[in-house]
Protein backbone atom coordinates (compact mmCIF):
# COMPACT_ATOMS: atom_id res chain seq x y z
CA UNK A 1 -21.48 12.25 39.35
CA UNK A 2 -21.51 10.02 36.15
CA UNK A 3 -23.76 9.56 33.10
CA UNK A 4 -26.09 6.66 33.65
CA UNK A 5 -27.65 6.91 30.54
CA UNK A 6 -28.36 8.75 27.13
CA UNK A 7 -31.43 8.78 24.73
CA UNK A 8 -32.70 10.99 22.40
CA UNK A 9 -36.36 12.66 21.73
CA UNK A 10 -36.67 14.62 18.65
CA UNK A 11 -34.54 17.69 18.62
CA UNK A 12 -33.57 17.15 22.26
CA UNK A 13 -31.62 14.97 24.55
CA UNK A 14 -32.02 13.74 27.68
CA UNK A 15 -29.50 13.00 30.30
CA UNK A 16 -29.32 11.12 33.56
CA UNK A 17 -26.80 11.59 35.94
CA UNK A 18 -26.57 9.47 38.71
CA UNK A 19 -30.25 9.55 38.89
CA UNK A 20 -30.84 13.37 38.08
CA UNK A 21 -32.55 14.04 35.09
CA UNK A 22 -31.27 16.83 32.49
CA UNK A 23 -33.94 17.40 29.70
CA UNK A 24 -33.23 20.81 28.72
CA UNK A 25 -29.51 19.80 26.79
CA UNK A 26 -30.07 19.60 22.77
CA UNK A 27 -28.06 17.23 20.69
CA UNK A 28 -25.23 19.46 20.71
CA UNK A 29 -24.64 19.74 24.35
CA UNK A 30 -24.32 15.55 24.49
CA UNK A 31 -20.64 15.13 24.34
CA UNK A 32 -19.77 12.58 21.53
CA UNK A 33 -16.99 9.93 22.32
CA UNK A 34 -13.65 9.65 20.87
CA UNK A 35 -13.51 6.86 18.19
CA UNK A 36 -10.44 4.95 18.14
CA UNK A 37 -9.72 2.72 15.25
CA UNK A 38 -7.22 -0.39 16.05
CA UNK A 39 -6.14 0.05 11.64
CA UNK A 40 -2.92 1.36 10.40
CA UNK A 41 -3.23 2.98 7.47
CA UNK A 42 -2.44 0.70 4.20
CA UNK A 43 -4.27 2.85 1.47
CA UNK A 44 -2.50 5.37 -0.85
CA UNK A 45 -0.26 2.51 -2.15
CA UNK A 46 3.06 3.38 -0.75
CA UNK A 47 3.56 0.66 1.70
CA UNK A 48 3.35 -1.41 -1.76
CA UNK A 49 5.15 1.02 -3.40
CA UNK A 50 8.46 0.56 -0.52
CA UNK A 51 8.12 -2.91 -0.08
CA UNK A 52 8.33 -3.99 -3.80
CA UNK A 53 11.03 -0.85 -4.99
CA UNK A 54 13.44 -2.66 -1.73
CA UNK A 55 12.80 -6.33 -3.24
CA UNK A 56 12.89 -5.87 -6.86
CA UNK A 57 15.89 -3.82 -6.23
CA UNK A 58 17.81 -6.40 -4.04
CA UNK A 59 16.87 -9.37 -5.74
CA UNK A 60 17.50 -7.98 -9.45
CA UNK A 61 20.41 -6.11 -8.76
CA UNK A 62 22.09 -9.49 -6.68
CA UNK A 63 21.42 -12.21 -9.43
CA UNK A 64 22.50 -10.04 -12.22
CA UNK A 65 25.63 -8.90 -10.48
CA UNK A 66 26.43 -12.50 -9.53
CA UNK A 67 25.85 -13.63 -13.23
CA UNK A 68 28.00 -11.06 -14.48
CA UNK A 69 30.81 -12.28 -11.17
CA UNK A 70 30.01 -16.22 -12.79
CA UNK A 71 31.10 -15.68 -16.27
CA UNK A 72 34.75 -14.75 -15.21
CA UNK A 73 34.15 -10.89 -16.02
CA UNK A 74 36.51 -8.04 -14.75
CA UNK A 75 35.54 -6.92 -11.52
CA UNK A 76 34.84 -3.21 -12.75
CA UNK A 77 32.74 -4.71 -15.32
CA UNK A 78 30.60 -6.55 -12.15
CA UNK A 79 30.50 -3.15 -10.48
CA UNK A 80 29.85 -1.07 -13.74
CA UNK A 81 26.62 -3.82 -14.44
CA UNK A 82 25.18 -3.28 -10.67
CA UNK A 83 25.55 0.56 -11.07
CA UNK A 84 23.55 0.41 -14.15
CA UNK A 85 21.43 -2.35 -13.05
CA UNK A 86 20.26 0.21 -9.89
CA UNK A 87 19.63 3.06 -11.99
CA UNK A 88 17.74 1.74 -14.99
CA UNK A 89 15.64 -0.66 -12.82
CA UNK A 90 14.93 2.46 -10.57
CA UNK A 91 13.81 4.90 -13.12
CA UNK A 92 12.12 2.17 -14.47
CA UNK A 93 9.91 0.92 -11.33
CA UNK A 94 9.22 4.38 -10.61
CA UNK A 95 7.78 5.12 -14.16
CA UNK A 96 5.63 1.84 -14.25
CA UNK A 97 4.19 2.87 -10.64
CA UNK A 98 3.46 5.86 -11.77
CA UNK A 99 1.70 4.82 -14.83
CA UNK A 100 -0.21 2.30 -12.68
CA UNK A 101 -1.36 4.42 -9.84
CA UNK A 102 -2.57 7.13 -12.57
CA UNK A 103 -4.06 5.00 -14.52
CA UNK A 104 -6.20 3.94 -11.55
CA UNK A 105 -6.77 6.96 -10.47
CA UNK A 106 -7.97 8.36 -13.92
CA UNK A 107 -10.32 5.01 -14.18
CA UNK A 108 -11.66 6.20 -10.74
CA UNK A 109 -11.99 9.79 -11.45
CA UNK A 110 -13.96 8.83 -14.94
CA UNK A 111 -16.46 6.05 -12.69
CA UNK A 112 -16.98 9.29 -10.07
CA UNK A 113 -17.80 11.62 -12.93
CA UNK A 114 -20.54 8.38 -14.01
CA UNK A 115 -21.64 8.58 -10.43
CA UNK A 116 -22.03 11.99 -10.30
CA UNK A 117 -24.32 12.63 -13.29
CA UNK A 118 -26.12 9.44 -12.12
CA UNK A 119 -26.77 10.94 -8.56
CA UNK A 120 -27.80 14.33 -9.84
CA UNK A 121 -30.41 12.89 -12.86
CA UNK A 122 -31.65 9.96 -10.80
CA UNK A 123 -31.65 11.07 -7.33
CA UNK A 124 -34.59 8.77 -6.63
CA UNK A 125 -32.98 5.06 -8.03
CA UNK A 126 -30.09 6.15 -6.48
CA UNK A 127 -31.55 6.69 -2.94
CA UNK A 128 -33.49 3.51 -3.58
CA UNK A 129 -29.97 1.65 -4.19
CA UNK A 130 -28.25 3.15 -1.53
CA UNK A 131 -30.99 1.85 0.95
CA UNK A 132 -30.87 -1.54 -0.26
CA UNK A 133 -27.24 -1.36 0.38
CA UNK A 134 -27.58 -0.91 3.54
CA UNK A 135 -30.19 -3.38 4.25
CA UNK A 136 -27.96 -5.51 2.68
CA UNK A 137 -25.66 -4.90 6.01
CA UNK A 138 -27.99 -5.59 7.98
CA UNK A 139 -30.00 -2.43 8.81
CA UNK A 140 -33.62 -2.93 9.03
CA UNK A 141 -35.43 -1.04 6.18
CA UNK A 142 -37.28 2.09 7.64
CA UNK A 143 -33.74 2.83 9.16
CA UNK A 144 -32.02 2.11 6.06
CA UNK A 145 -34.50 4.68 3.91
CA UNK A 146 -33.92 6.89 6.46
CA UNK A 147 -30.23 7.05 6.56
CA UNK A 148 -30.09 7.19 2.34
CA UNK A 149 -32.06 9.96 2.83
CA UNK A 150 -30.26 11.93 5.04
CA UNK A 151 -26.93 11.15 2.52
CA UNK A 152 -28.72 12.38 -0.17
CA UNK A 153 -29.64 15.41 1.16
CA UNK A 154 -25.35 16.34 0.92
CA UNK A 155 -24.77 15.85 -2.89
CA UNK A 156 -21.04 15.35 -1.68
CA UNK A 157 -21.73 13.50 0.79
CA UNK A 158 -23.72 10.94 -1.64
CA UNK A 159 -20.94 11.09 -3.77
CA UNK A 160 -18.88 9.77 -1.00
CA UNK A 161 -20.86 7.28 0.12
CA UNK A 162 -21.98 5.94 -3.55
CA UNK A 163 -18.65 5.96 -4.46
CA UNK A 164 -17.62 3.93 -1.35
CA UNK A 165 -20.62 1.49 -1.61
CA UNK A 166 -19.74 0.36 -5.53
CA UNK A 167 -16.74 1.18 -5.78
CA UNK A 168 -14.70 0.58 -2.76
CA UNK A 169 -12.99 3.76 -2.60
CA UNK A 170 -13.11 7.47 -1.31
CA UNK A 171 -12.66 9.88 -4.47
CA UNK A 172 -10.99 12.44 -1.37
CA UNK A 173 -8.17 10.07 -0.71
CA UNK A 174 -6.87 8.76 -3.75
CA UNK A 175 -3.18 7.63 -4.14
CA UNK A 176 -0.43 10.29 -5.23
CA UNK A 177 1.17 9.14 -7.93
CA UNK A 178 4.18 11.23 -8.02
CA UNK A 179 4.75 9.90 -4.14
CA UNK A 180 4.14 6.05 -5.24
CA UNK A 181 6.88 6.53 -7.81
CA UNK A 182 9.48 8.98 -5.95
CA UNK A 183 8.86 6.47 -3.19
CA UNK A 184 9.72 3.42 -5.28
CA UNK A 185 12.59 4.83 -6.73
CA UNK A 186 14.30 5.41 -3.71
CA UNK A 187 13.26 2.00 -2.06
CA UNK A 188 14.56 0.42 -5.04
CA UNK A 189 17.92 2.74 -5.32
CA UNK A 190 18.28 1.23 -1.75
CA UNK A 191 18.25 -2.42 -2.04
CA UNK A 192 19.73 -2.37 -5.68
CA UNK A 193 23.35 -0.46 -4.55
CA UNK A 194 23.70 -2.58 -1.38
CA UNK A 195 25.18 -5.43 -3.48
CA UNK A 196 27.40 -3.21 -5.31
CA UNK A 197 29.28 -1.86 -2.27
CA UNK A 198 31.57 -5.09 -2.54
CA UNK A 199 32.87 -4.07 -5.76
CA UNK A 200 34.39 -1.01 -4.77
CA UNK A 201 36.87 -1.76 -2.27
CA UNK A 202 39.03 -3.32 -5.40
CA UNK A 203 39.06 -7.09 -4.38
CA UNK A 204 38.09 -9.51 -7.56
CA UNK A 205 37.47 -13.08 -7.13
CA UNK A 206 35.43 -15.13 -5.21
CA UNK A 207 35.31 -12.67 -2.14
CA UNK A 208 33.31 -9.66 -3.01
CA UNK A 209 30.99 -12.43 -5.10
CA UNK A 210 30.33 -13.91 -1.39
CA UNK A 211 30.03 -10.67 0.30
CA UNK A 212 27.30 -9.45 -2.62
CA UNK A 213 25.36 -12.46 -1.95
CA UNK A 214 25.47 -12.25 1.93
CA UNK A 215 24.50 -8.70 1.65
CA UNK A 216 21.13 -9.76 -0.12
CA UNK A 217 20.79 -12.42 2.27
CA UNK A 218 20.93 -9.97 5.61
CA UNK A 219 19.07 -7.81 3.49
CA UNK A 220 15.73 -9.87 2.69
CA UNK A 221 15.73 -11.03 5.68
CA UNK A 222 15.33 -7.43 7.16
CA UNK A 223 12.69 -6.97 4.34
CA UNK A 224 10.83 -10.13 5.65
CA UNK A 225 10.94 -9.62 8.94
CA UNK A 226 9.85 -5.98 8.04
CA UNK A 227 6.70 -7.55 5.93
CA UNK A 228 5.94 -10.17 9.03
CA UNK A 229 5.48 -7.52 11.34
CA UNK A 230 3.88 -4.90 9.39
CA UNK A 231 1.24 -7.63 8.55
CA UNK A 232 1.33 -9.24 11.37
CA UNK A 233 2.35 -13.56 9.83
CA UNK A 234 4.80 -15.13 10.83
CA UNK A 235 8.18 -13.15 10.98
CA UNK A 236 10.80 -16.50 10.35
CA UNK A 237 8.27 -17.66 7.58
CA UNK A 238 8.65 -13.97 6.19
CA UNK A 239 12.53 -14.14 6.35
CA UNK A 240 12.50 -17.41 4.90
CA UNK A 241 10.64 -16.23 2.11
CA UNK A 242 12.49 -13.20 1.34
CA UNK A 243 15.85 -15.10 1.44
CA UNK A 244 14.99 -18.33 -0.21
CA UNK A 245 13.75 -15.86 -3.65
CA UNK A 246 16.96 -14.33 -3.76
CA UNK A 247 19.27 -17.52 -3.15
CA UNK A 248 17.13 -18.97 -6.17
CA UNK A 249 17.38 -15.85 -8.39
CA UNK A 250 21.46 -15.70 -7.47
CA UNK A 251 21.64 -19.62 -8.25
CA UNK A 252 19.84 -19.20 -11.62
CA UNK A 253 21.44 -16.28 -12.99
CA UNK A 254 25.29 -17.39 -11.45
CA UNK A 255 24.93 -21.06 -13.04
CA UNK A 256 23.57 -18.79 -16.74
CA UNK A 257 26.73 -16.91 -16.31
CA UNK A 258 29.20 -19.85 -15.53
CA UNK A 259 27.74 -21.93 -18.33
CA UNK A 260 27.81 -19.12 -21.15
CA UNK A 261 30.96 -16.80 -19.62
CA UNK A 262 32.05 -14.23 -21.76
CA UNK A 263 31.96 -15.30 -25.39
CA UNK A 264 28.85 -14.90 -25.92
């Protein structure tokens, strides 16, 4: 036996299974369905947070190791640089994302507190503008006063909703900030002492120059493919992205080095 069909009368629901009726069920005995959403999740800013701390980190860290490797440097001075190079860029990334995500989240906060104080002195306009928002979606207008309404009713709830309308966010689910940064710090930590690992088995020369740069090549190329996929483009134009940037950045910054070397 199978539901045919559902509708609703006012307080009360009525059911048809298979052809018998059920009008004594209320609204609560109507089993809802399961919504599935098809999204990942891409708010809170720390899939931005990973994927820049990784490619800053390789890309920097690569070029300025190979210009130090160009200008005929010691090979501990190449390693000292990229050691350096990985821990100032990485406490700086993770300061400057967390500046930026609470900055935006202090902006938001202060454009909630606006919305608040507009929702509780001019419930009415702000009804009336939520309803036009929503006929603006397409809902037909008796529906659309309707449903303000029944937001209004939840002060929170109209919060939520006002909040979402104009300013395209949910004041519940705002980014961490301490997570953005501790996030980009370690991504960045990550791609930045991957080039330096060549340095330390004592070799000088030419060799742990190539190895540094093949490193960031394998590397970005993992971070493209990583960004293809997550956003679902094209993987090899990803890859190809990813390593043509740091082949540039590693040409540029090995031809400054060969040109000025070290007497500067």
């Amino acid at each position: 036996m199978g539901i045919e069909h559902v509708w609703a009368h006012p307080g009360r629901a009525q059911l048809t299974f298979s052809g018998m009726t059920r009008p004594d069920l209320s609204p609560e005995d109507v089993p809802r369905p399961e919504l599935h959403s098809g999204h990942r999740p891409v708010s809170g800013g720390l899939a931005r947070a990973a994927v820049f701390g990784i490619n800053d980190g390789l890309v920097s860290n690569v070029s300025l190791m190979l210009g130090f490797a160009a200008s005929g440097v010691d090979s501990s001075v190449v390693r000292l640089a990229g050691l350096a190079g990985a821990i100032a860029g990485g406490i700086s990334m993770a300061a400057g994302e967390w500046i930026s995500v609470s900055a935006q989240n202090e902006l938001i906060q202060r454009e909630v507190a606006v919305e608040r104080r507009e929702l509780t002195s001019n419930a009415v306009a702000e009804t009336e503008e939520l309803a036009a928002m929503y006929e603006d979606h397409g809902i037909s207008p008796d529906t659309a006063r309707a449903a303000a309404a029944d937001v209004m009713a939840s002060p929170e709830m109209a919060l939520r909703v006002h909040t979402r309308e104009e300013l395209g966010v949910d004041p519940h689910d705002l980014p961490s900030a301490f997570k953005a940064a501790a996030v980009s710090l370690a991504c960045f930590l990550f791609g930045a002492l991957l080039p330096v690992i060549p340095w330390f088995t004592g070799a000088s020369g030419f060799a742990p120059a190539a190895i540094t740069v093949s490193i960031g090549v394998v590397a970005a190329a993992f971070v493209g493919a990583a960004i293809g996929r997550f956003a679902e483009r094209s993987i090899p134009k990803s890859i190809v992205r990813q390593v043509v940037i740091v082949l540039v950045a590693c040409a540029v910054t090995y031809s400054i080095g060969e040109l000025v070397g070290v007497n500067v």
